[in-house]
C-alpha atoms as a PDB file:
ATOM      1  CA  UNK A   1       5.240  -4.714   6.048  1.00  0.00           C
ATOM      2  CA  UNK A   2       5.092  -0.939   5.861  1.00  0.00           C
ATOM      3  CA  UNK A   3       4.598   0.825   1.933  1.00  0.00           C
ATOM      4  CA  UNK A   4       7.129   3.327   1.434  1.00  0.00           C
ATOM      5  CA  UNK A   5       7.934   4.712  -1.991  1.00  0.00           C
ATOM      6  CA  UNK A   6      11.383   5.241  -3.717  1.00  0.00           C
ATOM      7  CA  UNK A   7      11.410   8.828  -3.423  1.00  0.00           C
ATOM      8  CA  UNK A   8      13.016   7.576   0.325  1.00  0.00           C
ATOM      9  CA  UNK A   9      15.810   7.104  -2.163  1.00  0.00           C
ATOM     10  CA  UNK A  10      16.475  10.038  -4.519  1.00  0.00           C
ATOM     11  CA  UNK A  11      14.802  13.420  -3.112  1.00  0.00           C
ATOM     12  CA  UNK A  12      14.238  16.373  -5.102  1.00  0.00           C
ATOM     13  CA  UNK A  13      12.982  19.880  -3.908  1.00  0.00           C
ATOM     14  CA  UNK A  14       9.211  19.552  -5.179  1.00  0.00           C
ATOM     15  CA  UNK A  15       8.895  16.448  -3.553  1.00  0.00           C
ATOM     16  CA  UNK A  16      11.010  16.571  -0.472  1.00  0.00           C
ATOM     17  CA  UNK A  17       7.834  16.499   2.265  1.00  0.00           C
ATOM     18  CA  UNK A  18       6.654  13.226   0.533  1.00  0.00           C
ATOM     19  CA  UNK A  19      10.697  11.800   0.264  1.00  0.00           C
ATOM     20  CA  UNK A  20      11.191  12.797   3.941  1.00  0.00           C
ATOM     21  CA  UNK A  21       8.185  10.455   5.067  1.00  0.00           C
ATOM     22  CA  UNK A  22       8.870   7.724   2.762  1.00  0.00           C
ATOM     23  CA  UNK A  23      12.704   8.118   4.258  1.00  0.00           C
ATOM     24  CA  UNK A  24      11.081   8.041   7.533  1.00  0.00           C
ATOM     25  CA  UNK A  25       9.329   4.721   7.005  1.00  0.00           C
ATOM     26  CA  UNK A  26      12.259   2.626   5.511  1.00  0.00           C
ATOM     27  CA  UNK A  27      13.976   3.675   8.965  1.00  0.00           C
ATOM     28  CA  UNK A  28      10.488   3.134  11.286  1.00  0.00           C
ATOM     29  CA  UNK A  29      10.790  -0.618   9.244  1.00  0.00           C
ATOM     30  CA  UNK A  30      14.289  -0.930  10.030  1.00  0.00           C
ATOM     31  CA  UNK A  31      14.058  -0.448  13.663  1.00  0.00           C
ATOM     32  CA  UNK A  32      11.222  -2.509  14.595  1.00  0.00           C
ATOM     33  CA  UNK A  33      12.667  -5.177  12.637  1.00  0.00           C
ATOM     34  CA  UNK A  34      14.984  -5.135  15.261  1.00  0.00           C
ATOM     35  CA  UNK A  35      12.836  -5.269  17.510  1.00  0.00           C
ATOM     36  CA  UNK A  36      10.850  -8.464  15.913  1.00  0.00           C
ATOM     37  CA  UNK A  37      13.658 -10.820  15.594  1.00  0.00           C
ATOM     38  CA  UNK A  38      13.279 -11.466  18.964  1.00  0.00           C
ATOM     39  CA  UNK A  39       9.854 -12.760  18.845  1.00  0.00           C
ATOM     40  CA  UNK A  40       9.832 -13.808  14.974  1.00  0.00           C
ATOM     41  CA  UNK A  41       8.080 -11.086  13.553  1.00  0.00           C
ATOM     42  CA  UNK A  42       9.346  -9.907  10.377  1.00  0.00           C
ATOM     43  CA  UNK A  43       9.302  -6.048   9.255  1.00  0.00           C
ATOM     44  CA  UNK A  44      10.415  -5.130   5.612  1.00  0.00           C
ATOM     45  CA  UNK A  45       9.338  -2.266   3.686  1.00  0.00           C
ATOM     46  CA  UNK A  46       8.661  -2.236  -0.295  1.00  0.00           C
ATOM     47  CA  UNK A  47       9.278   1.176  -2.457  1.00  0.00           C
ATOM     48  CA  UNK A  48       7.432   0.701  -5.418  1.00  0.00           C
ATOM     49  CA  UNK A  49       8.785   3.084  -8.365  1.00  0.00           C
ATOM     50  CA  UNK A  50       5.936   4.693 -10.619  1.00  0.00           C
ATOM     51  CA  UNK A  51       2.699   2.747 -10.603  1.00  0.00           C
ATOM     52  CA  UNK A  52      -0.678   3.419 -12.909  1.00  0.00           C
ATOM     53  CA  UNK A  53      -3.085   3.484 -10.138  1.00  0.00           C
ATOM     54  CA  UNK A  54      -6.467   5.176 -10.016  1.00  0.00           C
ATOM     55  CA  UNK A  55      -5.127   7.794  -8.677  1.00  0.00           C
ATOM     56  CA  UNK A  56      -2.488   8.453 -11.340  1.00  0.00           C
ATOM     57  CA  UNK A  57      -4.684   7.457 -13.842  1.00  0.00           C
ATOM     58  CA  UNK A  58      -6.865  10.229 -12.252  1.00  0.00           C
ATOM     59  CA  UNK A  59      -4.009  12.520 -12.133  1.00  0.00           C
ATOM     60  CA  UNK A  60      -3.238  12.321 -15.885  1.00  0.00           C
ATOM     61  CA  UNK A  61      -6.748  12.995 -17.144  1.00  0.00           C
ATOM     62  CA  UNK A  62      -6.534  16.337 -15.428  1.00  0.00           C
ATOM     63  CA  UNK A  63      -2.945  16.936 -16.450  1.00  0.00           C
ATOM     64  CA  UNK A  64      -2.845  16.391 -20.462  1.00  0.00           C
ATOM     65  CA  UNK A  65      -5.436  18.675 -21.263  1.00  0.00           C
ATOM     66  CA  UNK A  66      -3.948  21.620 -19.218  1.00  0.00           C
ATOM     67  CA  UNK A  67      -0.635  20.624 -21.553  1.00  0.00           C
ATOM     68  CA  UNK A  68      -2.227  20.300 -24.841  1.00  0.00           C
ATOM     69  CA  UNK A  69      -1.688  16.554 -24.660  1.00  0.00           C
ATOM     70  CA  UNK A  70      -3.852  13.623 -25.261  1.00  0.00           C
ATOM     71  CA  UNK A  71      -4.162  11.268 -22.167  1.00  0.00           C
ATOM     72  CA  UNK A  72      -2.286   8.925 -23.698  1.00  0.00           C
ATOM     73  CA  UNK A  73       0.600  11.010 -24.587  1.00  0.00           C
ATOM     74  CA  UNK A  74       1.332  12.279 -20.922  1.00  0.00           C
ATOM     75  CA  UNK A  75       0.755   8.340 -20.139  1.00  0.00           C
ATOM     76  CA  UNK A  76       3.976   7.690 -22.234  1.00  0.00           C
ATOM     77  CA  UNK A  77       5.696  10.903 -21.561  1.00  0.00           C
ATOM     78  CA  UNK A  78       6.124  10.723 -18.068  1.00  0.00           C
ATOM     79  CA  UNK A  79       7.506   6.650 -17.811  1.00  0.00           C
ATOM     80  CA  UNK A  80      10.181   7.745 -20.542  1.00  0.00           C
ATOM     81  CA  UNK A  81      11.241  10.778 -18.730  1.00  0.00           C
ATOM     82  CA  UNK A  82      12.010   8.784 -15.883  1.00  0.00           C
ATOM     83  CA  UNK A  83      13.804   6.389 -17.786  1.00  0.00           C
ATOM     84  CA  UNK A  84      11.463   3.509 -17.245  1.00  0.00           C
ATOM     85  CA  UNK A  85       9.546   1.777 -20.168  1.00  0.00           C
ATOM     86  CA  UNK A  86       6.367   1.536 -18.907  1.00  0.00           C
ATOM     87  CA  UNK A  87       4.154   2.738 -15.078  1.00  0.00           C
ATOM     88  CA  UNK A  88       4.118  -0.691 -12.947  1.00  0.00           C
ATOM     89  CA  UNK A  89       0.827  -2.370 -11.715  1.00  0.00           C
ATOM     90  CA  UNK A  90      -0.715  -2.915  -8.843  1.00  0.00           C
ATOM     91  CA  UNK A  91      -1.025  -6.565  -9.239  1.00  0.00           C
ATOM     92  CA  UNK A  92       3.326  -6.461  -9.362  1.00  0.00           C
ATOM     93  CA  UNK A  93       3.139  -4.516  -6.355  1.00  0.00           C
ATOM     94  CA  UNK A  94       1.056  -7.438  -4.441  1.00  0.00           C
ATOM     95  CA  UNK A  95       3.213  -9.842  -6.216  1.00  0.00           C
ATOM     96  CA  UNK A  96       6.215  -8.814  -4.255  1.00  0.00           C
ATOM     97  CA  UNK A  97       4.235  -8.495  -1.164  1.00  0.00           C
ATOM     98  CA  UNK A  98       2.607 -11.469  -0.929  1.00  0.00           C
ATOM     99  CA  UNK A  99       6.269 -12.976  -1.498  1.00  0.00           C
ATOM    100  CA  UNK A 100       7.634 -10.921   1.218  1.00  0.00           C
ATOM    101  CA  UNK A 101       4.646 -12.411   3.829  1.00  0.00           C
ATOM    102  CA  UNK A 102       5.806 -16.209   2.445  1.00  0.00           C
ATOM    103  CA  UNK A 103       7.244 -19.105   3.894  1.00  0.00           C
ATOM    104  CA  UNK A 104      10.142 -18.503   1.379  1.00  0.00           C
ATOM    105  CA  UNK A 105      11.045 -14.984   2.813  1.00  0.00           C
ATOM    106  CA  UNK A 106      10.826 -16.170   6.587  1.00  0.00           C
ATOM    107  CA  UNK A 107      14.295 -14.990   7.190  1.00  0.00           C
ATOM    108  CA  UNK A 108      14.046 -11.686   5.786  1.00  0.00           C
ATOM    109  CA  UNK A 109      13.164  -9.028   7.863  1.00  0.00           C
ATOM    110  CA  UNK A 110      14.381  -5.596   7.657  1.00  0.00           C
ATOM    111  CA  UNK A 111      15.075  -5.232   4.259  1.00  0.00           C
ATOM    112  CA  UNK A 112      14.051  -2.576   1.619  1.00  0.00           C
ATOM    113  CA  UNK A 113      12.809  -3.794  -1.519  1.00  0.00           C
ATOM    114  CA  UNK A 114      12.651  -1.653  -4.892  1.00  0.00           C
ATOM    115  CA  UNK A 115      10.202  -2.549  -7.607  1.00  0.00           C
ATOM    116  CA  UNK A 116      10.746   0.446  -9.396  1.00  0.00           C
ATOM    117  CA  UNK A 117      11.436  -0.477 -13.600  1.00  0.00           C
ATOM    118  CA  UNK A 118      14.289   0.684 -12.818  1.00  0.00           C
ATOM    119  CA  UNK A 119      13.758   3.979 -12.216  1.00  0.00           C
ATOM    120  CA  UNK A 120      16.042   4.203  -9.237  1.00  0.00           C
ATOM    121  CA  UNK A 121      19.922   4.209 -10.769  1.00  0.00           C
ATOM    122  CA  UNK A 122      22.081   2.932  -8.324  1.00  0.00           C
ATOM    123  CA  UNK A 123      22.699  -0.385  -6.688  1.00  0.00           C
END
């Protein structure tokens, strides 16, 4: 299983390095699932939409202030502005994943998953 992110999906200019490379690993999971089938192995990649890591968490601390916001504020701002009610959680995130690695996804292989809120707009 290979982490991508759904930037693969809809790039924009201040993002394209990081859109090109999670393009890159849908494709790199697509063609060795090809190869796999062969020999069972199953390769799918997930693209998980907006998630409130440490990272972001990290991320926001230092952004608000610099804004005039309060932590919280730029927590709610930036889910809204992508048209998504609230930033996923890890725990989904392994949700889907340990799914994917299941007995009851043994025939999938190949596939891109979205977990995004719906962030992502088209089908």
């Amino acid at each position: 299983m290979l982490m991508s992110g759904n930037s693969a999906l809809f790039p924009k200019a201040p993002y394209a390095a990081v859109g090109t490379i999670n393009a890159a690993i849908v494709a790199l999971a697509k063609a060795f699932s090809d190869r796999g089938i062969e020999d069972g192995v199953q390769v799918n990649s997930v693209l998980p939409g907006p998630v409130m890591t440490g990272r972001r968490q990290s991320y926001l601390e230092h952004w608000a202030p610099l804004h005039n916001m309060t932590v919280e504020e730029a927590t709610a701002k930036f889910p809204k502005e992508a048209g998504i009610a609230r930033y996923g959680e890890p725990e989904e995130i392994a949700e889907l994943m340990a799914f994917i690695v299941s007995p009851g996804a043994h025939w999938m292989t190949g596939s891109s998953l979205r977990m995004d809120g719906g962030e992502v707009k088209s089908i």
